[in-house]
PDB file of N, CA and C in Angstrom:
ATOM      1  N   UNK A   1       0.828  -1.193   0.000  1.00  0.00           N
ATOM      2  CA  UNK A   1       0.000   0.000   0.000  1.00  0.00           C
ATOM      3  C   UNK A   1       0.869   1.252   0.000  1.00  0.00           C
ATOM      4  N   UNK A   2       2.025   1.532   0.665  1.00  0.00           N
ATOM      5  CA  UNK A   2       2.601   2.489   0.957  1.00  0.00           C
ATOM      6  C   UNK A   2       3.524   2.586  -0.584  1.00  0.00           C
ATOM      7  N   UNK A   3       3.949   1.475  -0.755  1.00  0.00           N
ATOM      8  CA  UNK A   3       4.790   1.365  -2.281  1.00  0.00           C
ATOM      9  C   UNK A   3       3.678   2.696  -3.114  1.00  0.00           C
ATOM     10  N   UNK A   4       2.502   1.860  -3.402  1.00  0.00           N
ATOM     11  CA  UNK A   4       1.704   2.853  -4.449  1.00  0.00           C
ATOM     12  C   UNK A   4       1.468   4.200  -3.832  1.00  0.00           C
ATOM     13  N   UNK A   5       1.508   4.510  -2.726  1.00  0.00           N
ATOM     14  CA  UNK A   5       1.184   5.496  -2.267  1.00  0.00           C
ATOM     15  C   UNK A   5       2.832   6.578  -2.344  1.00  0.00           C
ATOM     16  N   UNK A   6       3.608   5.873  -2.410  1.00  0.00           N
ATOM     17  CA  UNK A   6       4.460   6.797  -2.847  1.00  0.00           C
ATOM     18  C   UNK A   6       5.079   7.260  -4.178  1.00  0.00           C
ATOM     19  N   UNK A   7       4.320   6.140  -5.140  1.00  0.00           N
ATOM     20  CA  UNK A   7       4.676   6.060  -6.168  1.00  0.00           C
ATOM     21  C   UNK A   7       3.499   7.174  -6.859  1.00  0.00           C
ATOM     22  N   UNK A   8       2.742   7.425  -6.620  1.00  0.00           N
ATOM     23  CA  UNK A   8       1.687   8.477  -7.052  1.00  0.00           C
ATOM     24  C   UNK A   8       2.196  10.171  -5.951  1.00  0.00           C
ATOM     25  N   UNK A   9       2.811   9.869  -4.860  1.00  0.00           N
ATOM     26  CA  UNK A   9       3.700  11.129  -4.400  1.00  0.00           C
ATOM     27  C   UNK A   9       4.191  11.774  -5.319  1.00  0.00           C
ATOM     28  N   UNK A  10       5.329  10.461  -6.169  1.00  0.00           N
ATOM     29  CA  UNK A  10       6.537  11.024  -6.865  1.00  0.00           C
ATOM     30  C   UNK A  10       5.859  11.035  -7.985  1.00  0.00           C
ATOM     31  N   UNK A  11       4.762  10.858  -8.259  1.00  0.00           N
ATOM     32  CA  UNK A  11       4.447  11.641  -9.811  1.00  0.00           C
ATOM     33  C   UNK A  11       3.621  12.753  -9.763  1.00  0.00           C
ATOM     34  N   UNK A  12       3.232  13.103  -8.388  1.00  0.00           N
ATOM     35  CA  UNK A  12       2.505  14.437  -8.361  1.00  0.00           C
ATOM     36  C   UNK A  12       4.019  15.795  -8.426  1.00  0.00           C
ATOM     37  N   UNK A  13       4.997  14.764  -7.712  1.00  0.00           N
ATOM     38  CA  UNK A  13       5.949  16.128  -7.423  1.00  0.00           C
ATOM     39  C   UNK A  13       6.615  15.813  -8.460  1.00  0.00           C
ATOM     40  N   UNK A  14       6.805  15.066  -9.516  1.00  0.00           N
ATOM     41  CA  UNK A  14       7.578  15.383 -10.806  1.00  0.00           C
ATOM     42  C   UNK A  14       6.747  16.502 -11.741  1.00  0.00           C
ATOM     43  N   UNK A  15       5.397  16.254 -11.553  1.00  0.00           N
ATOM     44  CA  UNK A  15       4.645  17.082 -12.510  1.00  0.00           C
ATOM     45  C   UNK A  15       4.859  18.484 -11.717  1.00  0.00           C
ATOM     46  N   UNK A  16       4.206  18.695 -10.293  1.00  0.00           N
ATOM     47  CA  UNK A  16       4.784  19.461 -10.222  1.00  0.00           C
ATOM     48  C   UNK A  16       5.964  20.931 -10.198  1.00  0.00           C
ATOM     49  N   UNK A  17       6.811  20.150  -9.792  1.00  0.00           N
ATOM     50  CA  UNK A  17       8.219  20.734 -10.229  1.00  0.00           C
ATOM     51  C   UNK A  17       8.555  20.756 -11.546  1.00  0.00           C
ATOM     52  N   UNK A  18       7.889  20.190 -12.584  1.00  0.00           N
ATOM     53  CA  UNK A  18       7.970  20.522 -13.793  1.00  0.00           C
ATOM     54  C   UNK A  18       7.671  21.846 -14.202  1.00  0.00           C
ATOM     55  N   UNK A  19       6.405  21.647 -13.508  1.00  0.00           N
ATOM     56  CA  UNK A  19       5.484  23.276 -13.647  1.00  0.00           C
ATOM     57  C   UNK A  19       6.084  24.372 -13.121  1.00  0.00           C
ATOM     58  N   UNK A  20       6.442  24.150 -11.832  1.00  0.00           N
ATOM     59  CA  UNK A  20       7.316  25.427 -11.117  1.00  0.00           C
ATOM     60  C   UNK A  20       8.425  25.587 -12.169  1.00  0.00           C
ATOM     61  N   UNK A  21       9.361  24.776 -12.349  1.00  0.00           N
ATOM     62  CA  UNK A  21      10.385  25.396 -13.525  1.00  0.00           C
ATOM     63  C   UNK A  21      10.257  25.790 -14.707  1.00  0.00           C
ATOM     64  N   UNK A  22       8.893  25.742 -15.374  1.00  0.00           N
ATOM     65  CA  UNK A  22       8.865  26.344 -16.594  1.00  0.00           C
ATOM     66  C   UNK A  22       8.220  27.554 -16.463  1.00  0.00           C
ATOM     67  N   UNK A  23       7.766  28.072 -14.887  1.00  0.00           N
ATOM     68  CA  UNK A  23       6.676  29.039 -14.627  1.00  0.00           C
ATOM     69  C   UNK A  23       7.036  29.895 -13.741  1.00  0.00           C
ATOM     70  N   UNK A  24       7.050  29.473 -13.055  1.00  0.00           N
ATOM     71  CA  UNK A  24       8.276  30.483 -11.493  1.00  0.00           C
ATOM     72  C   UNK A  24       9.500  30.500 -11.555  1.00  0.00           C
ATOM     73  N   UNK A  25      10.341  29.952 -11.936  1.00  0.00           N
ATOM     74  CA  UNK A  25      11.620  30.014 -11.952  1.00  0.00           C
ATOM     75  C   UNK A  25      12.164  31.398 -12.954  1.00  0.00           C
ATOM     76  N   UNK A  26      13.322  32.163 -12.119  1.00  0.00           N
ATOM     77  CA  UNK A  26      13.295  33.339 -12.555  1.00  0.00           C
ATOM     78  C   UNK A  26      15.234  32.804 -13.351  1.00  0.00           C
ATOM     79  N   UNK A  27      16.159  31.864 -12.604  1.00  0.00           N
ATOM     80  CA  UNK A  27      17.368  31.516 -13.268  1.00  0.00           C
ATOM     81  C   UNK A  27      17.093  31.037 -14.256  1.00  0.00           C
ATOM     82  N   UNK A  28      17.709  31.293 -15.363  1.00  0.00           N
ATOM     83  CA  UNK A  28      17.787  30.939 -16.559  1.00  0.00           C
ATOM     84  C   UNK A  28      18.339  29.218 -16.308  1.00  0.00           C
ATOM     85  N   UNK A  29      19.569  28.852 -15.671  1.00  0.00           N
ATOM     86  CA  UNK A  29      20.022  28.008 -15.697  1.00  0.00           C
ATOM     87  C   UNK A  29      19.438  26.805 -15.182  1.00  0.00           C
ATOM     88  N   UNK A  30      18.060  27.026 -14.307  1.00  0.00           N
ATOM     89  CA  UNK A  30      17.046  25.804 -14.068  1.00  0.00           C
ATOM     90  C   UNK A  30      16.355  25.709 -14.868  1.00  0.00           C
ATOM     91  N   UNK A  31      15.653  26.589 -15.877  1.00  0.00           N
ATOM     92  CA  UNK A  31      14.974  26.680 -17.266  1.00  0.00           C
ATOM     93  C   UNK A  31      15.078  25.482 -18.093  1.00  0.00           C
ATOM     94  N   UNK A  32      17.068  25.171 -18.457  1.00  0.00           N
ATOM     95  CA  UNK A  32      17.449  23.883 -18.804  1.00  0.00           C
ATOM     96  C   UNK A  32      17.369  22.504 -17.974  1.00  0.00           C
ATOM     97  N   UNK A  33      16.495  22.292 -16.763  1.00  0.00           N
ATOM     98  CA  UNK A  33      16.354  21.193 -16.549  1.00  0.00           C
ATOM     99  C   UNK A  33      15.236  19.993 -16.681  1.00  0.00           C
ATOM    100  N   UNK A  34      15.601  18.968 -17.061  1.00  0.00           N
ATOM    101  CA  UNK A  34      14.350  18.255 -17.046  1.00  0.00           C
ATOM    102  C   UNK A  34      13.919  17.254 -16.325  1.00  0.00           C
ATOM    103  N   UNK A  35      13.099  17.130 -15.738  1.00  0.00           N
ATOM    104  CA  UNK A  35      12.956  16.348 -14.512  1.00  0.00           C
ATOM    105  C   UNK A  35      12.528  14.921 -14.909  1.00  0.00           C
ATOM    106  N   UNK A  36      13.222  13.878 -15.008  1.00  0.00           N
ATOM    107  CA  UNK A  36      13.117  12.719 -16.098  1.00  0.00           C
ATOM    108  C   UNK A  36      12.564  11.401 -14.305  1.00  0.00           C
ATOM    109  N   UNK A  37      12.516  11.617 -13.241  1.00  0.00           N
ATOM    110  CA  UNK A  37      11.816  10.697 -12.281  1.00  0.00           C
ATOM    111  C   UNK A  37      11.938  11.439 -11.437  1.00  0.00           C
ATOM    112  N   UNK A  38      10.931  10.888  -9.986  1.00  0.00           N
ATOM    113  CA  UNK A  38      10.792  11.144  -8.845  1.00  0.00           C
ATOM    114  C   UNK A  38      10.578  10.043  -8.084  1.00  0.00           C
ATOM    115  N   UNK A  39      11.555   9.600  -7.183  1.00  0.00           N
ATOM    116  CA  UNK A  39      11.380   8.595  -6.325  1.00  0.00           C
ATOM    117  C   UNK A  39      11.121   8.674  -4.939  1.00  0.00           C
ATOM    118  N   UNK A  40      10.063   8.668  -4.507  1.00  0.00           N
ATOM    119  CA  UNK A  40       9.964   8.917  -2.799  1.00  0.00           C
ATOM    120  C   UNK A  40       9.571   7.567  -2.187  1.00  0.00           C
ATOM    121  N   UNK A  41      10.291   7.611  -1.058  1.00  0.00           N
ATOM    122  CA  UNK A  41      10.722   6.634   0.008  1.00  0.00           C
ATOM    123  C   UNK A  41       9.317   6.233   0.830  1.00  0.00           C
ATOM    124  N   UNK A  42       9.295   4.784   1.031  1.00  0.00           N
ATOM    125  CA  UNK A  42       7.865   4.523   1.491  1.00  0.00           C
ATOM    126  C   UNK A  42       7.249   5.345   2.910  1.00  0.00           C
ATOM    127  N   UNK A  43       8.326   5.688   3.597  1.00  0.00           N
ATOM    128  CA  UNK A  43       7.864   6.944   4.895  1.00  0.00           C
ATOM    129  C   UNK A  43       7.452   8.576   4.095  1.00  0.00           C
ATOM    130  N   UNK A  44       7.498   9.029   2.887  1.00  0.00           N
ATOM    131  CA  UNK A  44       7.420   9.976   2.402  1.00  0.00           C
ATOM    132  C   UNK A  44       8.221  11.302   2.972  1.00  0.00           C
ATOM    133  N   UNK A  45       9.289  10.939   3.334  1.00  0.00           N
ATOM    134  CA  UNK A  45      10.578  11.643   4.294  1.00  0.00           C
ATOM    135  C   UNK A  45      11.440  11.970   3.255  1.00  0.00           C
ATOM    136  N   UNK A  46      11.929  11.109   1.950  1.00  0.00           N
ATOM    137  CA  UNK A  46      12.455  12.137   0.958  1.00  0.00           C
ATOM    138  C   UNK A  46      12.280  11.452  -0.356  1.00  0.00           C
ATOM    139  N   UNK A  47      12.295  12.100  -1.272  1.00  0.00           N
ATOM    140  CA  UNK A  47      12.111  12.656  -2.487  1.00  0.00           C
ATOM    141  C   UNK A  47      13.523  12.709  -3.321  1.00  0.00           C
ATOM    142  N   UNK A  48      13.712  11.633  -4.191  1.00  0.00           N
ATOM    143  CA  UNK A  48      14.590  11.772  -5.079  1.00  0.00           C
ATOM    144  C   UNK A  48      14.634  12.525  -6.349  1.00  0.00           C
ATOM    145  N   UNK A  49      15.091  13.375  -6.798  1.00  0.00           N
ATOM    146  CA  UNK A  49      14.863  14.244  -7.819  1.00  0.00           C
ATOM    147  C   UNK A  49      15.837  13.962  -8.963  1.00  0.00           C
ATOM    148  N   UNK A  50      15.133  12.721  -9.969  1.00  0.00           N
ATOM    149  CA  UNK A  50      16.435  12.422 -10.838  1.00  0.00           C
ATOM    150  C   UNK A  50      16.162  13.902 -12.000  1.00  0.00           C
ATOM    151  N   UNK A  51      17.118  13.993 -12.355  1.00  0.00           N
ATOM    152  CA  UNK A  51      17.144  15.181 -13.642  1.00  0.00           C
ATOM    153  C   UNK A  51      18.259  15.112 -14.718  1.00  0.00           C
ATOM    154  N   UNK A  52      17.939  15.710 -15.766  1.00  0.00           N
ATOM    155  CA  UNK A  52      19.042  15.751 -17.011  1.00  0.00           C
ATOM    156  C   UNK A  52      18.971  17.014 -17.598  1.00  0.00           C
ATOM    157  N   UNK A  53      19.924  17.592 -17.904  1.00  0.00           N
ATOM    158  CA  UNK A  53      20.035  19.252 -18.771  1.00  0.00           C
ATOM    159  C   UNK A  53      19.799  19.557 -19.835  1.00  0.00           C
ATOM    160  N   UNK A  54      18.633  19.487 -20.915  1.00  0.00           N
ATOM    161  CA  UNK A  54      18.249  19.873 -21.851  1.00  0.00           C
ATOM    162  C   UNK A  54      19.235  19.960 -23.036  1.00  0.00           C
ATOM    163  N   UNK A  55      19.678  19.608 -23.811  1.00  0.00           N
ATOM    164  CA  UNK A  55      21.075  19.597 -24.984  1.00  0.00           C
ATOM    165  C   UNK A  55      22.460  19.882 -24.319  1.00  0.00           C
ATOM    166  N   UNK A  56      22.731  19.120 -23.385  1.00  0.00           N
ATOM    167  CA  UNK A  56      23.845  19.449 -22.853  1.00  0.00           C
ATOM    168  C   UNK A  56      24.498  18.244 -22.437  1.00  0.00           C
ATOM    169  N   UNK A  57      25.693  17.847 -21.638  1.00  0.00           N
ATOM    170  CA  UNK A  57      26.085  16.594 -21.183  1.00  0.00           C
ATOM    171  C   UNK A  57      26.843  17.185 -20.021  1.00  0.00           C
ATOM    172  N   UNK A  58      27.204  16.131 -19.201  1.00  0.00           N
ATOM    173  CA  UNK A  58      28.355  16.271 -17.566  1.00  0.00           C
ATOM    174  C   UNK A  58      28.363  17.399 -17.594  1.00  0.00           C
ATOM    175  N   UNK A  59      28.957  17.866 -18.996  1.00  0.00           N
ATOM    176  CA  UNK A  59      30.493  19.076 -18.889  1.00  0.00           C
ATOM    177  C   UNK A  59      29.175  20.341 -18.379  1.00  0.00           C
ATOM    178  N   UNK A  60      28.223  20.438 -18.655  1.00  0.00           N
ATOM    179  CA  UNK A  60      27.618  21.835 -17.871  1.00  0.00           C
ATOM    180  C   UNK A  60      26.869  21.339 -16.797  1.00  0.00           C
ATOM    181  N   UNK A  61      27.069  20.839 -15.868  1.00  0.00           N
ATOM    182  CA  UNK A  61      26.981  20.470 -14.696  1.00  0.00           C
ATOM    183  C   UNK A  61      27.804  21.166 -14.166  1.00  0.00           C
ATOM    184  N   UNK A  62      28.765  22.299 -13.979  1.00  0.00           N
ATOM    185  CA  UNK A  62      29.660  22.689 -13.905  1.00  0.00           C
ATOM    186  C   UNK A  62      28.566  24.362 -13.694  1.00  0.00           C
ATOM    187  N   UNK A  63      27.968  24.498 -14.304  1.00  0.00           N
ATOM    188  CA  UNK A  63      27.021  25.765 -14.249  1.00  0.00           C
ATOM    189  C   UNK A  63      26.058  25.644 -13.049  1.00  0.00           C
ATOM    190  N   UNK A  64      25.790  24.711 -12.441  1.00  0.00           N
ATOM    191  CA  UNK A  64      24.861  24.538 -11.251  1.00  0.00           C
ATOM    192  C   UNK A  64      25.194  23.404 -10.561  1.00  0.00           C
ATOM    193  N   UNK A  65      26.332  24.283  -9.800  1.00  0.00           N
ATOM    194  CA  UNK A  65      26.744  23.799  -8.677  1.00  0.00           C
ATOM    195  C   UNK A  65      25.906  23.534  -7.575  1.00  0.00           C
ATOM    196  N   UNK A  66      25.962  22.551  -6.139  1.00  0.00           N
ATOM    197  CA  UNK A  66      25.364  21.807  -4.935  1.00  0.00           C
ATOM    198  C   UNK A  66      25.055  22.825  -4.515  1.00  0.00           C
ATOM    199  N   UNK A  67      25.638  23.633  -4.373  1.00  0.00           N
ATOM    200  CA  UNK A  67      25.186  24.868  -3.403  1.00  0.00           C
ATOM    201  C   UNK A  67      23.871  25.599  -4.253  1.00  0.00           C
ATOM    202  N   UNK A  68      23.498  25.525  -5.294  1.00  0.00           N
ATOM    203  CA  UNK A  68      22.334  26.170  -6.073  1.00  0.00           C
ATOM    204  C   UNK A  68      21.002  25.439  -6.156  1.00  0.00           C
ATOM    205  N   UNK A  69      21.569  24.040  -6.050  1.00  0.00           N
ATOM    206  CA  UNK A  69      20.682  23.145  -5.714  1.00  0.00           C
ATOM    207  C   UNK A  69      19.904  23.140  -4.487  1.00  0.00           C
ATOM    208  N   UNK A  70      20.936  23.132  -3.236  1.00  0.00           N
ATOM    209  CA  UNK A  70      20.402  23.351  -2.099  1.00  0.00           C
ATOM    210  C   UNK A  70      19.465  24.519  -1.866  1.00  0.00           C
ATOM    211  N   UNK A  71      20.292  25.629  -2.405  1.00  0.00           N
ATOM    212  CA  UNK A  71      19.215  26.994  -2.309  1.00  0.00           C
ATOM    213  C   UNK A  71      18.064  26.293  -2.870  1.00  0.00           C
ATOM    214  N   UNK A  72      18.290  25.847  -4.103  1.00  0.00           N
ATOM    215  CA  UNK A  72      16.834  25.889  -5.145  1.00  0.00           C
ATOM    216  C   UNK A  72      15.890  24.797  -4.163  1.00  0.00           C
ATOM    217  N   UNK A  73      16.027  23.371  -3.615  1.00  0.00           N
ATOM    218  CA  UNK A  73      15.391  22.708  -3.310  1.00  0.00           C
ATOM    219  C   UNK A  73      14.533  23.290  -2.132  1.00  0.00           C
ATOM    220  N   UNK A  74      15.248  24.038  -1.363  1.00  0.00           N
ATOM    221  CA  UNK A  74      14.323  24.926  -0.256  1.00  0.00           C
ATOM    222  C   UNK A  74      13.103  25.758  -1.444  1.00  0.00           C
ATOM    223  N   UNK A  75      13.736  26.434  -1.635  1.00  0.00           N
ATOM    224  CA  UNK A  75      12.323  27.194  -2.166  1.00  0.00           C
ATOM    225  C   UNK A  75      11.566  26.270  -3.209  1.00  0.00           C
ATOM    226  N   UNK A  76      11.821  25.536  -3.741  1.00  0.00           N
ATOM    227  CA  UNK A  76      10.816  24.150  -4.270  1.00  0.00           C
ATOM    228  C   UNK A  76      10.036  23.482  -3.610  1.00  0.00           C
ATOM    229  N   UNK A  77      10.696  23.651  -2.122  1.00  0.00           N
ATOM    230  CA  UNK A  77       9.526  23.049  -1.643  1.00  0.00           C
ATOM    231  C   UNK A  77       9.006  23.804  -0.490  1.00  0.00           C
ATOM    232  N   UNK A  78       9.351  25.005  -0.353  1.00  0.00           N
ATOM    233  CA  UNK A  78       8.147  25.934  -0.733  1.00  0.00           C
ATOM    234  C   UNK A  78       6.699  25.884  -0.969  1.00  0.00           C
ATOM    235  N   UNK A  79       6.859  26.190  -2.545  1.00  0.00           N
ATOM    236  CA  UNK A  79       6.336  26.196  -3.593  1.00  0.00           C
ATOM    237  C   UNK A  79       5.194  24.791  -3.834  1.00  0.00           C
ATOM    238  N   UNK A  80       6.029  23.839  -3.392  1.00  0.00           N
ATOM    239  CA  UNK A  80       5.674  22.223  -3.377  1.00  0.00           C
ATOM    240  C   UNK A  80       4.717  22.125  -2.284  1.00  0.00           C
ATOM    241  N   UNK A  81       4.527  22.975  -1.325  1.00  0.00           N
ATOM    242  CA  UNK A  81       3.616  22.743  -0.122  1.00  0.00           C
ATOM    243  C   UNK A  81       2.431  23.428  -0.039  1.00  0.00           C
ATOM    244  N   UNK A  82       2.495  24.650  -1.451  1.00  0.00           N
ATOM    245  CA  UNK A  82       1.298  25.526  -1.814  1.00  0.00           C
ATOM    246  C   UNK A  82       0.633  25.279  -2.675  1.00  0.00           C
ATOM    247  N   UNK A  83       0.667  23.574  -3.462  1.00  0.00           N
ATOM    248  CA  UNK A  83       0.390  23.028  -4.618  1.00  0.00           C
ATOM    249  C   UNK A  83      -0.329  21.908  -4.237  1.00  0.00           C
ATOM    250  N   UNK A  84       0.496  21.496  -3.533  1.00  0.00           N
ATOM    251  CA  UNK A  84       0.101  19.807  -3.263  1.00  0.00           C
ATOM    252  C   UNK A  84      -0.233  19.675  -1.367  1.00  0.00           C
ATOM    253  N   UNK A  85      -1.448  18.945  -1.542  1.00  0.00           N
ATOM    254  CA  UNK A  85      -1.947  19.026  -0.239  1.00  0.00           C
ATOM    255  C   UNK A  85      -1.773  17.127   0.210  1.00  0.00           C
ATOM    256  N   UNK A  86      -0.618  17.275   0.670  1.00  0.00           N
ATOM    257  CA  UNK A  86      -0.255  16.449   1.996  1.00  0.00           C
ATOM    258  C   UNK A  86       0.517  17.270   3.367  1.00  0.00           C
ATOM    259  N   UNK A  87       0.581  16.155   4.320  1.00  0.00           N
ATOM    260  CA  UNK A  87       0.775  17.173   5.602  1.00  0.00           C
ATOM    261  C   UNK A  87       2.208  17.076   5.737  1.00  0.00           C
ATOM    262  N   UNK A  88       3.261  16.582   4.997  1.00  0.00           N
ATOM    263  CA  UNK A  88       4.365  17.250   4.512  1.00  0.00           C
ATOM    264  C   UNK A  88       5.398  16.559   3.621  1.00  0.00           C
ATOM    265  N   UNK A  89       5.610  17.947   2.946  1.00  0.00           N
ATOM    266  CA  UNK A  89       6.234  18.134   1.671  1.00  0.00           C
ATOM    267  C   UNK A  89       7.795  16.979   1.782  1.00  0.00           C
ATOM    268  N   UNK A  90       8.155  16.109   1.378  1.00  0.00           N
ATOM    269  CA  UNK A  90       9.548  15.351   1.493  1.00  0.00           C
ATOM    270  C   UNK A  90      11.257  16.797   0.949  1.00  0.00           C
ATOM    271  N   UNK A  91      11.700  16.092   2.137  1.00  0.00           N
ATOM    272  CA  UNK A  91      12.716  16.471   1.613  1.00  0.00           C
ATOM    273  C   UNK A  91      13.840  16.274   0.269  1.00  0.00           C
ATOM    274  N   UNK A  92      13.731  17.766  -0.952  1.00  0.00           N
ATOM    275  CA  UNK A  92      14.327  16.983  -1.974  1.00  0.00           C
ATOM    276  C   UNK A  92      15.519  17.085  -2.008  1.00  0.00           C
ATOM    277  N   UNK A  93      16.379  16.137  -2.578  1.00  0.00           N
ATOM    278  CA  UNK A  93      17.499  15.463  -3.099  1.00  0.00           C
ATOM    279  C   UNK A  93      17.865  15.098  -4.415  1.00  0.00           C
ATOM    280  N   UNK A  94      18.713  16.189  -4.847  1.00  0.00           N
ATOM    281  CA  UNK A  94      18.912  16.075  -6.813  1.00  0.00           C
ATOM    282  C   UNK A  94      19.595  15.159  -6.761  1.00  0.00           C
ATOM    283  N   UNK A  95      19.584  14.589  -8.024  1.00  0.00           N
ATOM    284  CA  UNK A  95      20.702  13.278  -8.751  1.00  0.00           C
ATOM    285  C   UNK A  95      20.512  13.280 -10.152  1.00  0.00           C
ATOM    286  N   UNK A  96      21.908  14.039 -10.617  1.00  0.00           N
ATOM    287  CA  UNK A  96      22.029  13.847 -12.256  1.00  0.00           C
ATOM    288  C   UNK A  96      21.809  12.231 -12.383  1.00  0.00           C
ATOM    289  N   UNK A  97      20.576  12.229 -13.459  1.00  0.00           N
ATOM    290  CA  UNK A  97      20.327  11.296 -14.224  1.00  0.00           C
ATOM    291  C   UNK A  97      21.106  10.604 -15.644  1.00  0.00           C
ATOM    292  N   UNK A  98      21.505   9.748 -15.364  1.00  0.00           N
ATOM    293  CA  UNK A  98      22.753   9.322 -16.202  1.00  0.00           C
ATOM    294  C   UNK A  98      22.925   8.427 -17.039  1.00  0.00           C
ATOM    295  N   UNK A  99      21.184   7.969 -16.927  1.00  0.00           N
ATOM    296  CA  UNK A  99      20.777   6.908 -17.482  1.00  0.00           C
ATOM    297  C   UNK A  99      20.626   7.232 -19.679  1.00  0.00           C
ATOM    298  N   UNK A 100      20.831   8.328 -19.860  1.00  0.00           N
ATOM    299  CA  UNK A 100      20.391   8.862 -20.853  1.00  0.00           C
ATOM    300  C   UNK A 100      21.488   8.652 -21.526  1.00  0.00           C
ATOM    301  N   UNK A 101      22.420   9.317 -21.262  1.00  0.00           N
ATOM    302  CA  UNK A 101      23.941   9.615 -21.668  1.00  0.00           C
ATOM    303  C   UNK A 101      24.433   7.885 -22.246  1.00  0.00           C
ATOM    304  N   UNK A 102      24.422   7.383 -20.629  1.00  0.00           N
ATOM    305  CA  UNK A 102      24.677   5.539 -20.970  1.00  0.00           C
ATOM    306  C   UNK A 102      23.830   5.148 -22.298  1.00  0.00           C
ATOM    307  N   UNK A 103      22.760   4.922 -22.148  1.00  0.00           N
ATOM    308  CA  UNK A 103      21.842   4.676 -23.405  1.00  0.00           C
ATOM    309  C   UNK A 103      22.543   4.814 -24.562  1.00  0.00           C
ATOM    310  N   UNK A 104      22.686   6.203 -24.508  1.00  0.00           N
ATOM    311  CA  UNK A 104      23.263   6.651 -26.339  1.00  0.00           C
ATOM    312  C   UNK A 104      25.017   5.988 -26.204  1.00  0.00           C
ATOM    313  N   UNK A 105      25.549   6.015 -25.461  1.00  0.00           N
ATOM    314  CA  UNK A 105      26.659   5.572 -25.657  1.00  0.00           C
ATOM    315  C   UNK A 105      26.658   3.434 -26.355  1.00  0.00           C
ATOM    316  N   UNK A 106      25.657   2.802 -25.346  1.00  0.00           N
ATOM    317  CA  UNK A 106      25.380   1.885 -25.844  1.00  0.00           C
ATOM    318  C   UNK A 106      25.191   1.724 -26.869  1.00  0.00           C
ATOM    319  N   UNK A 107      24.274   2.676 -27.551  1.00  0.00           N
ATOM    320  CA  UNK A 107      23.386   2.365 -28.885  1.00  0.00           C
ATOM    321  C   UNK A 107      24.741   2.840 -29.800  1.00  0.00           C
ATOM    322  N   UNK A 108      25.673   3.899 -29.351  1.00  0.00           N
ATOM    323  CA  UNK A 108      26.715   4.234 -30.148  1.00  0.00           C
ATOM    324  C   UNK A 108      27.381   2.783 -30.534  1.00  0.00           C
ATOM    325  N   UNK A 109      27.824   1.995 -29.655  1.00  0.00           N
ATOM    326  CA  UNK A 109      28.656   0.806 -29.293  1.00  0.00           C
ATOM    327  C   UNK A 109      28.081  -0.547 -29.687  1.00  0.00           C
ATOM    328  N   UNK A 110      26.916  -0.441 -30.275  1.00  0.00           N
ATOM    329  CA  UNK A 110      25.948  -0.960 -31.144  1.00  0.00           C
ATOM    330  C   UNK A 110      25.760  -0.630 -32.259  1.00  0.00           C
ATOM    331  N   UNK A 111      26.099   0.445 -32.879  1.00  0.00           N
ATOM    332  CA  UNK A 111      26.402   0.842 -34.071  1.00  0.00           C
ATOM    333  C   UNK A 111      27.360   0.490 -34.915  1.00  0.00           C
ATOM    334  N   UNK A 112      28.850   0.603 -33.720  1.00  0.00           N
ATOM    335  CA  UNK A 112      30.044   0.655 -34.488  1.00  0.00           C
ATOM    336  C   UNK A 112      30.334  -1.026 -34.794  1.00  0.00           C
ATOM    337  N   UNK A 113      29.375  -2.104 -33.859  1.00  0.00           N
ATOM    338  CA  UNK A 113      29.637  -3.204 -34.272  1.00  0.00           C
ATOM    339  C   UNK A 113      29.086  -3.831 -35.820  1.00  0.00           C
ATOM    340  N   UNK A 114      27.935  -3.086 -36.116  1.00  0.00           N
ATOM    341  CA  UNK A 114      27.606  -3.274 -37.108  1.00  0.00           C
ATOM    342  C   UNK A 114      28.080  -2.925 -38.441  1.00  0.00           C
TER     343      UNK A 114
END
């Protein structure tokens, strides 16, 4: 029960936070993010925030540094507690998503065998 119940958490706060970044967000440099999962923990205590940078790779990861994150995740959830009505918001936690990058490299490495 708690599995599904968190699994419908993390898709209210992916949609969410989708919305806040294409709508409230005033940095240009969160503009480029895309929020590709949300995983929250069966106590609803935190919130994994996988993400990937819009036409970019690693190397501009380098433009939004931990410390911007941290700022940003406070006021996300914020924002996250004036949207969504549970009696509280999880704490979020970014994680470049890396699963994308791997992919194409595979499919590259699948190419060149052919």
């Amino acid at each position: 029960m708690n599995g599904i119940r968190s699994e419908k958490v993390g898709d209210l706060i992916k949609k969410e936070i989708s919305l806040i970044l294409n709508t409230k967000i005033k940095d240009e440099r969160f503009k480029l993010i895309n929020i590709n999962a949300v995983k929250v923990s069966t106590d609803l205590s935190i919130a994994t925030v996988y993400y990937s940078i819009i036409g970019s790779s690693t190397d501009d990861l380098d433009q939004l540094p931990e410390k911007a994150f941290a700022k940003f995740s406070g006021m996300l959830r914020s924002e996250l507690s004036k949207e969504i009505k549970i009696r509280r918001v999880p704490k979020l936690v970014f994680r470049y998503d890396e699963s994308i990058e791997y992919a194409s490299k595979i499919e590259k490495l699948l190419e060149s065998i052919k």
